[in-house]
C-alpha atoms as a PDB file:
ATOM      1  CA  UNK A   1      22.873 -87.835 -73.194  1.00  0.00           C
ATOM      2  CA  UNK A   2      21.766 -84.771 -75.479  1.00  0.00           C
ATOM      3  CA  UNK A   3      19.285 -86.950 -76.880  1.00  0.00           C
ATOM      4  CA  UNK A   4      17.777 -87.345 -73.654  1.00  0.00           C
ATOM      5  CA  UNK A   5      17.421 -83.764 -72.591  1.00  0.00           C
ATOM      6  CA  UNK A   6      15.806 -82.814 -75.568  1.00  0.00           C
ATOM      7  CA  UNK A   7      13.169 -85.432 -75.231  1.00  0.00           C
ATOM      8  CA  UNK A   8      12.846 -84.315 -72.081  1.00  0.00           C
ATOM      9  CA  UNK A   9      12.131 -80.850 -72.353  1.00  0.00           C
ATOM     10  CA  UNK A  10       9.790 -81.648 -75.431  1.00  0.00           C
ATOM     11  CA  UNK A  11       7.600 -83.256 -72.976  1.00  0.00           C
ATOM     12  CA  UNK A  12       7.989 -80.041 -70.032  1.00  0.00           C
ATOM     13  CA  UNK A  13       7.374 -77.434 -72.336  1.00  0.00           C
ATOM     14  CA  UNK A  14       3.653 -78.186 -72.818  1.00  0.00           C
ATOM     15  CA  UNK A  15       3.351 -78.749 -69.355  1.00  0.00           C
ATOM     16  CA  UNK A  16       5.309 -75.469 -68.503  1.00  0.00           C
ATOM     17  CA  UNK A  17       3.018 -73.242 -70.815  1.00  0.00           C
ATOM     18  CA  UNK A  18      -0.325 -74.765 -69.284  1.00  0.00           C
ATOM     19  CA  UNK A  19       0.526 -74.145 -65.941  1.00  0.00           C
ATOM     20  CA  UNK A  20       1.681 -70.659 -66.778  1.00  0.00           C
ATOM     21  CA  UNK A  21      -1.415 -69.898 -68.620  1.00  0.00           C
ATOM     22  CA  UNK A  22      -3.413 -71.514 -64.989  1.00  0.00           C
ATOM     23  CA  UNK A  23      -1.713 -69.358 -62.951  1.00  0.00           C
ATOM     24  CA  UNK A  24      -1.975 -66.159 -64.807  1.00  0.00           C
ATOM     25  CA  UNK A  25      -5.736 -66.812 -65.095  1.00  0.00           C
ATOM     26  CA  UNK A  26      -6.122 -67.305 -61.593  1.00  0.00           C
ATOM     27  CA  UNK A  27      -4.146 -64.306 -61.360  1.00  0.00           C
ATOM     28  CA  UNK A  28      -6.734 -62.555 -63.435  1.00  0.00           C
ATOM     29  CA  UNK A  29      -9.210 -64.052 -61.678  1.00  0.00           C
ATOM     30  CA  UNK A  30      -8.733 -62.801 -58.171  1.00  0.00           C
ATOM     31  CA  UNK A  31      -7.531 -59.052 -58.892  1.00  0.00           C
ATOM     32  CA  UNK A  32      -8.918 -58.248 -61.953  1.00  0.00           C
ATOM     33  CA  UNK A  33     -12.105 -56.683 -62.474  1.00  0.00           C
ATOM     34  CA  UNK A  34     -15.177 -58.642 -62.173  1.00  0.00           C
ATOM     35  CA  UNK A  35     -12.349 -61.060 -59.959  1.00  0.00           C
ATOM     36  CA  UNK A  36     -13.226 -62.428 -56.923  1.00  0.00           C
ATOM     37  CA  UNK A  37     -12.482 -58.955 -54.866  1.00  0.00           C
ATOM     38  CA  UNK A  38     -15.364 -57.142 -56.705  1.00  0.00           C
ATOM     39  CA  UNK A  39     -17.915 -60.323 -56.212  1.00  0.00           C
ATOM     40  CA  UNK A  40     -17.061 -59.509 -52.216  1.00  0.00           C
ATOM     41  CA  UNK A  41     -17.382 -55.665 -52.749  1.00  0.00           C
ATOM     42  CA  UNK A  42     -20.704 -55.932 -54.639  1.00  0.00           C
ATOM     43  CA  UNK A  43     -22.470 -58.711 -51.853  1.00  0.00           C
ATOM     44  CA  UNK A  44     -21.361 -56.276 -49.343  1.00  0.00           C
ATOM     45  CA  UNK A  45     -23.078 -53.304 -51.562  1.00  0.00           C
ATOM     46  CA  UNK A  46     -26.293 -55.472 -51.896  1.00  0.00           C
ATOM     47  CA  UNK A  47     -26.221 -56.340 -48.081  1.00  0.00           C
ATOM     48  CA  UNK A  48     -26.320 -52.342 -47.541  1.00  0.00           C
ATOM     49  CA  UNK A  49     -29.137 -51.772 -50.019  1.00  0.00           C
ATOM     50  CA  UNK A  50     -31.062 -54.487 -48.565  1.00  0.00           C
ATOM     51  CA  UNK A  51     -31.179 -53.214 -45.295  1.00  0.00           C
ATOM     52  CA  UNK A  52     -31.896 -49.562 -46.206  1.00  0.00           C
ATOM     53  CA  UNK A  53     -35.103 -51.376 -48.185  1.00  0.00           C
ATOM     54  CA  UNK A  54     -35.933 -53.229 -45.075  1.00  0.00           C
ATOM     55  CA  UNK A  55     -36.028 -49.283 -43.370  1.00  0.00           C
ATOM     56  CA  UNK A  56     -37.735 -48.227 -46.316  1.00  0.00           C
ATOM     57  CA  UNK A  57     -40.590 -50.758 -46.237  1.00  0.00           C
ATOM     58  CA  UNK A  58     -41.018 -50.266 -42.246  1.00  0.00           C
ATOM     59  CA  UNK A  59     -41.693 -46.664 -42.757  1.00  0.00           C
ATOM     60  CA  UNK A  60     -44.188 -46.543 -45.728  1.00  0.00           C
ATOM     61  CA  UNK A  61     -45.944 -49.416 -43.695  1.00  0.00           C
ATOM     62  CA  UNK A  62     -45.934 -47.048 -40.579  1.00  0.00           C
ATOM     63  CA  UNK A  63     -47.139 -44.000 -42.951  1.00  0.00           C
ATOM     64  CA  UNK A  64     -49.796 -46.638 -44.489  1.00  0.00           C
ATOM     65  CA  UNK A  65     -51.128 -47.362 -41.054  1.00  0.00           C
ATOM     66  CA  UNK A  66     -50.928 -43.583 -40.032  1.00  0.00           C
ATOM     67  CA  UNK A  67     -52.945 -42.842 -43.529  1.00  0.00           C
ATOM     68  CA  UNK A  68     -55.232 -45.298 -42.676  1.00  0.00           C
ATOM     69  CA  UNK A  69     -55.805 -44.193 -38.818  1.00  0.00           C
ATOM     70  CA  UNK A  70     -56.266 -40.701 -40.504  1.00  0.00           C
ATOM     71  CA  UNK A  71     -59.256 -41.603 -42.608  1.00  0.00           C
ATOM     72  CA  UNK A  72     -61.141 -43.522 -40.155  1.00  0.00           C
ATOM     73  CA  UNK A  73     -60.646 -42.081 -36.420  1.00  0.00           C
ATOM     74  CA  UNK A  74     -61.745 -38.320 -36.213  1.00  0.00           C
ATOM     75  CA  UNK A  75     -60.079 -38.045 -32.841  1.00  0.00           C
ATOM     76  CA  UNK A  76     -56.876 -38.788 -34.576  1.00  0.00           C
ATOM     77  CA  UNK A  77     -57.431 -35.999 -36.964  1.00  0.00           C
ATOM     78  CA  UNK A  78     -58.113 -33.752 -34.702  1.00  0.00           C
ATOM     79  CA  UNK A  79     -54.760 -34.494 -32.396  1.00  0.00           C
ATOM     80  CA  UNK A  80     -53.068 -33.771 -35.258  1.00  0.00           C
ATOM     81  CA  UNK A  81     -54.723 -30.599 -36.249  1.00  0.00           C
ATOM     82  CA  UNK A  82     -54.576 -29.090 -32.337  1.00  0.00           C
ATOM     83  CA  UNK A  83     -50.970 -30.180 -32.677  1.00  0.00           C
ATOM     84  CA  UNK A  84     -49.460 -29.458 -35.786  1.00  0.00           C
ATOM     85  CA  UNK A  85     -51.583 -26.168 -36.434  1.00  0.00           C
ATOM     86  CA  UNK A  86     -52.624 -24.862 -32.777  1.00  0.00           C
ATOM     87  CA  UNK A  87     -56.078 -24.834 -33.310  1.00  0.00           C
ATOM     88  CA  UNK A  88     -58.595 -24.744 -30.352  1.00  0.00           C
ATOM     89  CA  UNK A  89     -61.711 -24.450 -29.681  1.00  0.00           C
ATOM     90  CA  UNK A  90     -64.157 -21.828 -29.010  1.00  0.00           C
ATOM     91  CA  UNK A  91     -64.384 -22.151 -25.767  1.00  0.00           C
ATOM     92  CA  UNK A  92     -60.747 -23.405 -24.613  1.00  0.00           C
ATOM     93  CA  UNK A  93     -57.580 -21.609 -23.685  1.00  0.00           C
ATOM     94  CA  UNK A  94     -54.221 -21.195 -24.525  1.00  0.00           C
ATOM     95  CA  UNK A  95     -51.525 -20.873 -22.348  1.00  0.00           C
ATOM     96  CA  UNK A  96     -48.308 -20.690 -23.546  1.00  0.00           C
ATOM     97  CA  UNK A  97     -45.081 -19.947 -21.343  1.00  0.00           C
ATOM     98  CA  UNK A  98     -41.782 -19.112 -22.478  1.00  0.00           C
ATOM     99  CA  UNK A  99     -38.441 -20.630 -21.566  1.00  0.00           C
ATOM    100  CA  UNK A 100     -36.137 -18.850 -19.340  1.00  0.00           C
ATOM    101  CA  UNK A 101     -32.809 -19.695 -21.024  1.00  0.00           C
ATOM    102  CA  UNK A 102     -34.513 -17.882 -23.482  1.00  0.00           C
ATOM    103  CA  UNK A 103     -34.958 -14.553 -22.014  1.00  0.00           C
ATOM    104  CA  UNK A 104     -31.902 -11.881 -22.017  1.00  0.00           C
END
């Protein structure tokens, strides 16, 4: 019988120490670092930094087209100047009217 139960366990134990080595690299795997949790973590990161690329490209495309309208339409230049500056011409006039929540 004692025979038997040696011969037995001869035969486990290299089965015993492979799966224990499987599962604690599976372990490993899944909660250490660079495991499975970080992989999720970092396509979630890129997902963000696409997106703010995606604003960033639709604004320097709306300043290219503004840059573009600036250089070629004198109107547009002038809108922005009578705007941004308060210029007016010679012969126009300003009226400008306060606010009355803003008076005492």
């Amino acid at each position: 019988m004692m025979p038997d139960l040696s011969n037995g366990l001869r035969r486990i134990w290299p089965t015993l120490i492979l799966a224990a080595i499987a599962i604690a690299l599976a372990v490993d795997c899944i909660k250490g670092p660079m495991g499975v949790r970080d992989l999720i973590a970092l396509r979630q990161h890129q997902t963000r930094l696409e997106t703010a690329r995606d604003k960033l490209v639709a604004e320097n495309d709306a300043l290219d087209r503004r840059a573009a309208s600036l250089k070629s339409d004198d109107r547009q230049i002038e809108r922005l100047i009578r705007r941004e500056l308060g210029y007016a011409r010679p012969d126009e006039l300003i009226y400008r009217f306060s606010n009355s929540a803003e008076r005492p």
